[in-house]
ModelCIF file with pLDDT and N, C-alpha, C, O atoms, coordinates in Angstrom:
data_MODEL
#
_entry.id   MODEL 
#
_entity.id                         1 
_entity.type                       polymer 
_entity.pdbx_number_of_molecules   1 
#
_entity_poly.entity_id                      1 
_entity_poly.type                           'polypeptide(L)' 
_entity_poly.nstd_linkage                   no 
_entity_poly.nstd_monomer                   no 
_entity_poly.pdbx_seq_one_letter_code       
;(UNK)(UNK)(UNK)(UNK)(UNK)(UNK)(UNK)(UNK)(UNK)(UNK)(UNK)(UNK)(UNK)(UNK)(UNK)(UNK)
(UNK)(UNK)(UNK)(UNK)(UNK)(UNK)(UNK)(UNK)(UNK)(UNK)(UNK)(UNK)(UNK)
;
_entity_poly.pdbx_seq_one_letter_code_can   XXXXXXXXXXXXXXXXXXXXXXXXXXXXX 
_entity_poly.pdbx_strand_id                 A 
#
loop_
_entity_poly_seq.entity_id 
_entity_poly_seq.num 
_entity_poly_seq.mon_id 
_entity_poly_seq.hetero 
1 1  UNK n 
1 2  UNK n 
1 3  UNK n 
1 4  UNK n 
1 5  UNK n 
1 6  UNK n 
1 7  UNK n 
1 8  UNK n 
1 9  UNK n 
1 10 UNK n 
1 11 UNK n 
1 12 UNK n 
1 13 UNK n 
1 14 UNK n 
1 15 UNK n 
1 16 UNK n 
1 17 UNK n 
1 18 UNK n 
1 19 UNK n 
1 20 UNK n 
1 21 UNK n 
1 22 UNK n 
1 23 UNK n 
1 24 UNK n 
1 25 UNK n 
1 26 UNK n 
1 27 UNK n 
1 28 UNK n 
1 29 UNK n 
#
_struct_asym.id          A 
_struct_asym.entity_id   1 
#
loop_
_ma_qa_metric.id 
_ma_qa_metric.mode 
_ma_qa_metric.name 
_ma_qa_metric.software_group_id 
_ma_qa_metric.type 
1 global pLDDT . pLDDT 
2 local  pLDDT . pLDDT 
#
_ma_qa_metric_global.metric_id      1 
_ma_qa_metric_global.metric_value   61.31 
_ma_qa_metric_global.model_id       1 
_ma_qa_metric_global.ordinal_id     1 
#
loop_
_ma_qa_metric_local.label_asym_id 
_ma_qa_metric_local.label_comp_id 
_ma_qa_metric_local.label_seq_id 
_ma_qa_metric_local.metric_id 
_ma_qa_metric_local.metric_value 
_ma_qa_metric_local.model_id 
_ma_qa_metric_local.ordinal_id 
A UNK 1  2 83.00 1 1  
A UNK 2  2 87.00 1 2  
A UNK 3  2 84.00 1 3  
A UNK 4  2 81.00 1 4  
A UNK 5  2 80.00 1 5  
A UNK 6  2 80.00 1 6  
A UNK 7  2 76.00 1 7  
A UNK 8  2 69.00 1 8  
A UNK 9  2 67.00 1 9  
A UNK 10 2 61.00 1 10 
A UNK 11 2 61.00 1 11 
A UNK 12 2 64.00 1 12 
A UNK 13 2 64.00 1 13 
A UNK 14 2 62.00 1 14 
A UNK 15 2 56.00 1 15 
A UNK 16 2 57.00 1 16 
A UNK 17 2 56.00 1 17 
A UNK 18 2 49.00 1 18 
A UNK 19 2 44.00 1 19 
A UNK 20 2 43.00 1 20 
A UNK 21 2 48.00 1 21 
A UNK 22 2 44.00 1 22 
A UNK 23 2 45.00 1 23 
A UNK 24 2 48.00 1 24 
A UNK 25 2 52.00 1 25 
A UNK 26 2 52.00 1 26 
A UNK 27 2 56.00 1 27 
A UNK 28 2 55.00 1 28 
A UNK 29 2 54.00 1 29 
#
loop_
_atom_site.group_PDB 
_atom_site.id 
_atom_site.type_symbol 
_atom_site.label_atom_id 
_atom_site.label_alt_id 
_atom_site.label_comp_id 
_atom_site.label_asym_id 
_atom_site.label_entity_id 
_atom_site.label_seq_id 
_atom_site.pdbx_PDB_ins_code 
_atom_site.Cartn_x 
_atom_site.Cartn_y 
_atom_site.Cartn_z 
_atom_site.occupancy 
_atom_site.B_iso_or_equiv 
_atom_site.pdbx_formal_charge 
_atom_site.auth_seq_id 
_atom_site.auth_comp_id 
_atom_site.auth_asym_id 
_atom_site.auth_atom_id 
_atom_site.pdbx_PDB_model_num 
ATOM 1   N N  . UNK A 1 1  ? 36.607 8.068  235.448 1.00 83.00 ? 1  UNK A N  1 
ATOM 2   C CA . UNK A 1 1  ? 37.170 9.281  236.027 1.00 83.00 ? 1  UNK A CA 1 
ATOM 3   C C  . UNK A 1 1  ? 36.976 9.264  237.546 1.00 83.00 ? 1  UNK A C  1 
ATOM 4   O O  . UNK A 1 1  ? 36.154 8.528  238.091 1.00 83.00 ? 1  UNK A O  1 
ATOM 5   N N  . UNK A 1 2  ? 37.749 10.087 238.180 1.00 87.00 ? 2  UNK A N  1 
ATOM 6   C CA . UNK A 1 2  ? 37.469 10.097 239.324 1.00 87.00 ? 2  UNK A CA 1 
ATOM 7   C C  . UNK A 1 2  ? 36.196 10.371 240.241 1.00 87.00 ? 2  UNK A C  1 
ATOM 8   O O  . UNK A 1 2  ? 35.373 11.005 239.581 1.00 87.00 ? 2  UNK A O  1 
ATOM 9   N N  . UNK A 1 3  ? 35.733 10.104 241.579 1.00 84.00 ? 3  UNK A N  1 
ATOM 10  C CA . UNK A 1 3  ? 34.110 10.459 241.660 1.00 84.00 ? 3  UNK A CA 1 
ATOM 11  C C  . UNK A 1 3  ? 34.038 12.238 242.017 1.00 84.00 ? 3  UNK A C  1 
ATOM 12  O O  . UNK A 1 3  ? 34.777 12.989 242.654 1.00 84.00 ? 3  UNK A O  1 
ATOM 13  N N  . UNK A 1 4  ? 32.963 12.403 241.374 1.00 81.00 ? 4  UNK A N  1 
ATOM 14  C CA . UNK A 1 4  ? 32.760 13.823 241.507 1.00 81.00 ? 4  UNK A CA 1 
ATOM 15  C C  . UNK A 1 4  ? 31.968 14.237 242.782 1.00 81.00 ? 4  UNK A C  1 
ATOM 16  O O  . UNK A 1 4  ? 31.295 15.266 242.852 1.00 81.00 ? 4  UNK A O  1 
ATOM 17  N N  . UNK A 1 5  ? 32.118 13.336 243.771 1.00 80.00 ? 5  UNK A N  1 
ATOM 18  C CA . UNK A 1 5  ? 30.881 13.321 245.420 1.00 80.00 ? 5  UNK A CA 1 
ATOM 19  C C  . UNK A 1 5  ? 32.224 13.067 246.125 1.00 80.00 ? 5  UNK A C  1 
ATOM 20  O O  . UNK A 1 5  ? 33.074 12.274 245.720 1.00 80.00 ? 5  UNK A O  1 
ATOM 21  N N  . UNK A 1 6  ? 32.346 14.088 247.595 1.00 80.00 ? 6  UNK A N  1 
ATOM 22  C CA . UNK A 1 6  ? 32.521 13.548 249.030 1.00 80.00 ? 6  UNK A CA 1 
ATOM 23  C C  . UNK A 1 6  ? 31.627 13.065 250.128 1.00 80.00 ? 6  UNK A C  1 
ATOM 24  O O  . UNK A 1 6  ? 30.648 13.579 250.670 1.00 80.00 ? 6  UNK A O  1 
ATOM 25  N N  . UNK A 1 7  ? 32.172 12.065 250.276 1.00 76.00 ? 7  UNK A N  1 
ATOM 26  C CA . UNK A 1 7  ? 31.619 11.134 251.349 1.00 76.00 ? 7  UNK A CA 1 
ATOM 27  C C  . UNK A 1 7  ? 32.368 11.168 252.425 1.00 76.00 ? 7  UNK A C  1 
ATOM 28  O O  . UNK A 1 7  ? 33.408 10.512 252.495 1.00 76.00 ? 7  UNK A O  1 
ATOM 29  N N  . UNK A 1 8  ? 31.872 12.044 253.532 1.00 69.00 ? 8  UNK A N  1 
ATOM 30  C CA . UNK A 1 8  ? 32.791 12.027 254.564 1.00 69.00 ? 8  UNK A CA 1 
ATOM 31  C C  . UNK A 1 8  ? 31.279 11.332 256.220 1.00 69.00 ? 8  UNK A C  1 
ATOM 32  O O  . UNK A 1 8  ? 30.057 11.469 256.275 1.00 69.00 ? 8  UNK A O  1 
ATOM 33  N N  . UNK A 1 9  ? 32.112 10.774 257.035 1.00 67.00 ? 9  UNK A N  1 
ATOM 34  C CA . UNK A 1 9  ? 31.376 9.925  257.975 1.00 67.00 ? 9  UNK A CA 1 
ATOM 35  C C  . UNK A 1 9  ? 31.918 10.701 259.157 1.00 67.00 ? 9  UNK A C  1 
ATOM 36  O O  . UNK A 1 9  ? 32.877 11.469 259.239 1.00 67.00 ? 9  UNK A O  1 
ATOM 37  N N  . UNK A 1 10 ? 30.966 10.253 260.118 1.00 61.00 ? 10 UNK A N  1 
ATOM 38  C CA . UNK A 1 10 ? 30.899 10.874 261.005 1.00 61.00 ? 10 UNK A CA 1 
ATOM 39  C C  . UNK A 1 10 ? 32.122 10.355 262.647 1.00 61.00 ? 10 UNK A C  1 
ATOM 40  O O  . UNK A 1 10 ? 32.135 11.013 263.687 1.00 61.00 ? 10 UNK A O  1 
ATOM 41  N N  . UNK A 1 11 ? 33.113 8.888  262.366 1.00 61.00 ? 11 UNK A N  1 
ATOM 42  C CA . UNK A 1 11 ? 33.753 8.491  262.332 1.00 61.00 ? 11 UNK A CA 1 
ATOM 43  C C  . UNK A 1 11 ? 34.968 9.137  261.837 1.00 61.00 ? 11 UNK A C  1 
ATOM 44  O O  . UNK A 1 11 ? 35.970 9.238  262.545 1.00 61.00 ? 11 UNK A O  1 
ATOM 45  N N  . UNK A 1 12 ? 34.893 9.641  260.458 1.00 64.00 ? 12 UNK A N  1 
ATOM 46  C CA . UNK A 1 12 ? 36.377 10.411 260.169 1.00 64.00 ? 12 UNK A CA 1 
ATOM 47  C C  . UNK A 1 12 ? 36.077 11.961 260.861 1.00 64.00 ? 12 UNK A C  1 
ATOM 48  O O  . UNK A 1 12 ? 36.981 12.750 261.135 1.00 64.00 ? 12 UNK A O  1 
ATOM 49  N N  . UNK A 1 13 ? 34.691 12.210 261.073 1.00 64.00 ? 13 UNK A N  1 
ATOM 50  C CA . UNK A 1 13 ? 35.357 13.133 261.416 1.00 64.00 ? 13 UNK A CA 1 
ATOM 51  C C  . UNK A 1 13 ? 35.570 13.399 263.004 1.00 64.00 ? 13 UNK A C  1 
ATOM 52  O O  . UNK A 1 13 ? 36.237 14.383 263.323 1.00 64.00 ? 13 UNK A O  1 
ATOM 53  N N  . UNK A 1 14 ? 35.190 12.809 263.711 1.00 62.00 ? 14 UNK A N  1 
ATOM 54  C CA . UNK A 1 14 ? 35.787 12.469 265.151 1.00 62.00 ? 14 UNK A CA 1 
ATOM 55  C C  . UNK A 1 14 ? 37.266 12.139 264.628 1.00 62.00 ? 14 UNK A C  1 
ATOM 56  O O  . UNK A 1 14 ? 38.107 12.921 265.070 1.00 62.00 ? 14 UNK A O  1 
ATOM 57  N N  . UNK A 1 15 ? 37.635 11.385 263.985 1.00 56.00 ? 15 UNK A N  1 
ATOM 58  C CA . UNK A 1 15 ? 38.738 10.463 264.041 1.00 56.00 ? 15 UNK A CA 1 
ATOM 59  C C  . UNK A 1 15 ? 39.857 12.509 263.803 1.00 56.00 ? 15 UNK A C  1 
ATOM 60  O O  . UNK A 1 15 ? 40.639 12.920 264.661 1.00 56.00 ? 15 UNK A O  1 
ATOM 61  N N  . UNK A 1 16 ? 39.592 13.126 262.753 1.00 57.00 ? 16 UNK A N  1 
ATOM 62  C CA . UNK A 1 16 ? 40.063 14.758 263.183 1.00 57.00 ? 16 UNK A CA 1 
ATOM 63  C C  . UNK A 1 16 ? 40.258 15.397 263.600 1.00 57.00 ? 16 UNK A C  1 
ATOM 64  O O  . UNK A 1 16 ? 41.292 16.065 263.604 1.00 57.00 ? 16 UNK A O  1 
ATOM 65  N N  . UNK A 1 17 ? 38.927 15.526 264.399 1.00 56.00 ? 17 UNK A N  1 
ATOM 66  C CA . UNK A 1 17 ? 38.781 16.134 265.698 1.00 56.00 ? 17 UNK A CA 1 
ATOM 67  C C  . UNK A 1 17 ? 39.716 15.291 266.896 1.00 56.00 ? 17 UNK A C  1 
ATOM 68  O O  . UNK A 1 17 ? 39.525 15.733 268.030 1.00 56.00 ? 17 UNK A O  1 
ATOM 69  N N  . UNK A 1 18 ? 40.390 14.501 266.832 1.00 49.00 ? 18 UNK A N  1 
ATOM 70  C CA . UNK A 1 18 ? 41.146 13.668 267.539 1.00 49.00 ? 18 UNK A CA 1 
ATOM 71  C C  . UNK A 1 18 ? 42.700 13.851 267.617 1.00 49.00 ? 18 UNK A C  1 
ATOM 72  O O  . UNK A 1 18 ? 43.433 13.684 268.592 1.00 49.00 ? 18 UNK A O  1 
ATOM 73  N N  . UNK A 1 19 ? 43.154 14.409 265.777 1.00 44.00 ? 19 UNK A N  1 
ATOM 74  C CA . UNK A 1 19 ? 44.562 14.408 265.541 1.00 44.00 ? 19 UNK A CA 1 
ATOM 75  C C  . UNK A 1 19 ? 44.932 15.309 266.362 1.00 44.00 ? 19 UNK A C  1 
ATOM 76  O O  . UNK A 1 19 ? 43.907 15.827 266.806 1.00 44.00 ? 19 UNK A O  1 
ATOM 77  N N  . UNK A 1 20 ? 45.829 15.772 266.801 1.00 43.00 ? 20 UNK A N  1 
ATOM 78  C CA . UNK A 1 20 ? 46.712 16.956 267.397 1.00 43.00 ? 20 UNK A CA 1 
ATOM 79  C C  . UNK A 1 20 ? 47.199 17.356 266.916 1.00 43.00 ? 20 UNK A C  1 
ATOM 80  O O  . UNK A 1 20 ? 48.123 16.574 266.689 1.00 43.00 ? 20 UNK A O  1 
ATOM 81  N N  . UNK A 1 21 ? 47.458 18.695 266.160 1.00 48.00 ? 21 UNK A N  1 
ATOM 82  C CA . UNK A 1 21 ? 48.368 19.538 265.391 1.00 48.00 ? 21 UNK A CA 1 
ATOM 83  C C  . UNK A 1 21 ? 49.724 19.369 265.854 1.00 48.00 ? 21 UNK A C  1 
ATOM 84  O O  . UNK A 1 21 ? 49.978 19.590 267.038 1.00 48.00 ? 21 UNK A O  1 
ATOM 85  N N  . UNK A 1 22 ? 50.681 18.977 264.996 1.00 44.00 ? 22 UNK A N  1 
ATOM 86  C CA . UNK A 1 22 ? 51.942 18.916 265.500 1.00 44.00 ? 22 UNK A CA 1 
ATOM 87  C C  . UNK A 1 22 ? 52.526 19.908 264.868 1.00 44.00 ? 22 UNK A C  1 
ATOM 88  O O  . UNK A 1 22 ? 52.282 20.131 263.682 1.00 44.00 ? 22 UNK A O  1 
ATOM 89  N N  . UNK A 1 23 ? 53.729 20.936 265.880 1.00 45.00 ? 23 UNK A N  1 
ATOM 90  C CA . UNK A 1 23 ? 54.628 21.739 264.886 1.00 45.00 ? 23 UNK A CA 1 
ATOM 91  C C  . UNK A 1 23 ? 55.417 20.829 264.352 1.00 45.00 ? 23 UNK A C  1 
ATOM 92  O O  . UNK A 1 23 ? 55.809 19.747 264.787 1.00 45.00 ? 23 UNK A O  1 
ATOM 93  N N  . UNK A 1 24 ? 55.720 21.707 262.785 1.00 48.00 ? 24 UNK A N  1 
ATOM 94  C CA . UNK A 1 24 ? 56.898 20.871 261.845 1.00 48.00 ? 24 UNK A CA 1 
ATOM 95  C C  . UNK A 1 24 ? 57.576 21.594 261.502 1.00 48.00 ? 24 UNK A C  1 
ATOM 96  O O  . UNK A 1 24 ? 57.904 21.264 260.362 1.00 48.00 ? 24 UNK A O  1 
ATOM 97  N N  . UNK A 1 25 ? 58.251 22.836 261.908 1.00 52.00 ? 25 UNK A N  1 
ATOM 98  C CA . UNK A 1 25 ? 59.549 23.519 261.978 1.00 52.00 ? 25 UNK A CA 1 
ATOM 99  C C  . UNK A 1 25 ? 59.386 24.711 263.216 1.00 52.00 ? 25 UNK A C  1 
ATOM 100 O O  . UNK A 1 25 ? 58.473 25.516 263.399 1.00 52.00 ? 25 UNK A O  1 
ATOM 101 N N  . UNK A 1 26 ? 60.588 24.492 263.945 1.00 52.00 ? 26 UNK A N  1 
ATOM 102 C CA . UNK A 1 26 ? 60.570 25.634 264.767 1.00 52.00 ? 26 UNK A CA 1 
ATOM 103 C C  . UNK A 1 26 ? 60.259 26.936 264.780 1.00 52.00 ? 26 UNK A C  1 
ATOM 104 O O  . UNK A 1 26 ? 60.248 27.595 265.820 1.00 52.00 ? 26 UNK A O  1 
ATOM 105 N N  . UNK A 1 27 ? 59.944 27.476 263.461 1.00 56.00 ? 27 UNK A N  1 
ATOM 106 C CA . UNK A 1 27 ? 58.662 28.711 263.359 1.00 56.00 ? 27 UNK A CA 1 
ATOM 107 C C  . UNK A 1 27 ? 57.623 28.994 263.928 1.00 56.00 ? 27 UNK A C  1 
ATOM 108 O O  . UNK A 1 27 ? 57.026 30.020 264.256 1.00 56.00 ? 27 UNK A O  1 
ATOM 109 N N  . UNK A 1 28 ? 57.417 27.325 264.040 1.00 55.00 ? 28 UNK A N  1 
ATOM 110 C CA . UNK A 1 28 ? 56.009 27.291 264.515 1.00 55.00 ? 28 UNK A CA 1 
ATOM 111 C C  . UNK A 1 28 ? 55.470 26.759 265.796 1.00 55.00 ? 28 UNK A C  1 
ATOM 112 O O  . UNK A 1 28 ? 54.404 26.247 266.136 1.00 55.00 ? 28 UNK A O  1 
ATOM 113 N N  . UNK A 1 29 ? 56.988 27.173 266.595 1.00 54.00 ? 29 UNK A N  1 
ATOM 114 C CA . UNK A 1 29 ? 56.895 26.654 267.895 1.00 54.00 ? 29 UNK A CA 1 
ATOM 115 C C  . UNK A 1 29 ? 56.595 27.823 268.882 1.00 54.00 ? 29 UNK A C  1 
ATOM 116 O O  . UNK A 1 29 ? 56.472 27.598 270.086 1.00 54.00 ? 29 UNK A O  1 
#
């Protein structure tokens, strides 16, 4: 079955803190 634990690093989460929210329909511009 699938694992029942997240493993998140401190790498992904810089790597997040990195993305830039992009708008994806002019609603949300």
């Amino acid at each position: 079955d699938p694992p029942t634990i997240n493993m998140t690093t401190e790498r992904e989460k810089q790597a997040q803190q990195m993305v830039p929210e992009i708008s994806k329909t002019i609603n949300d511009i």
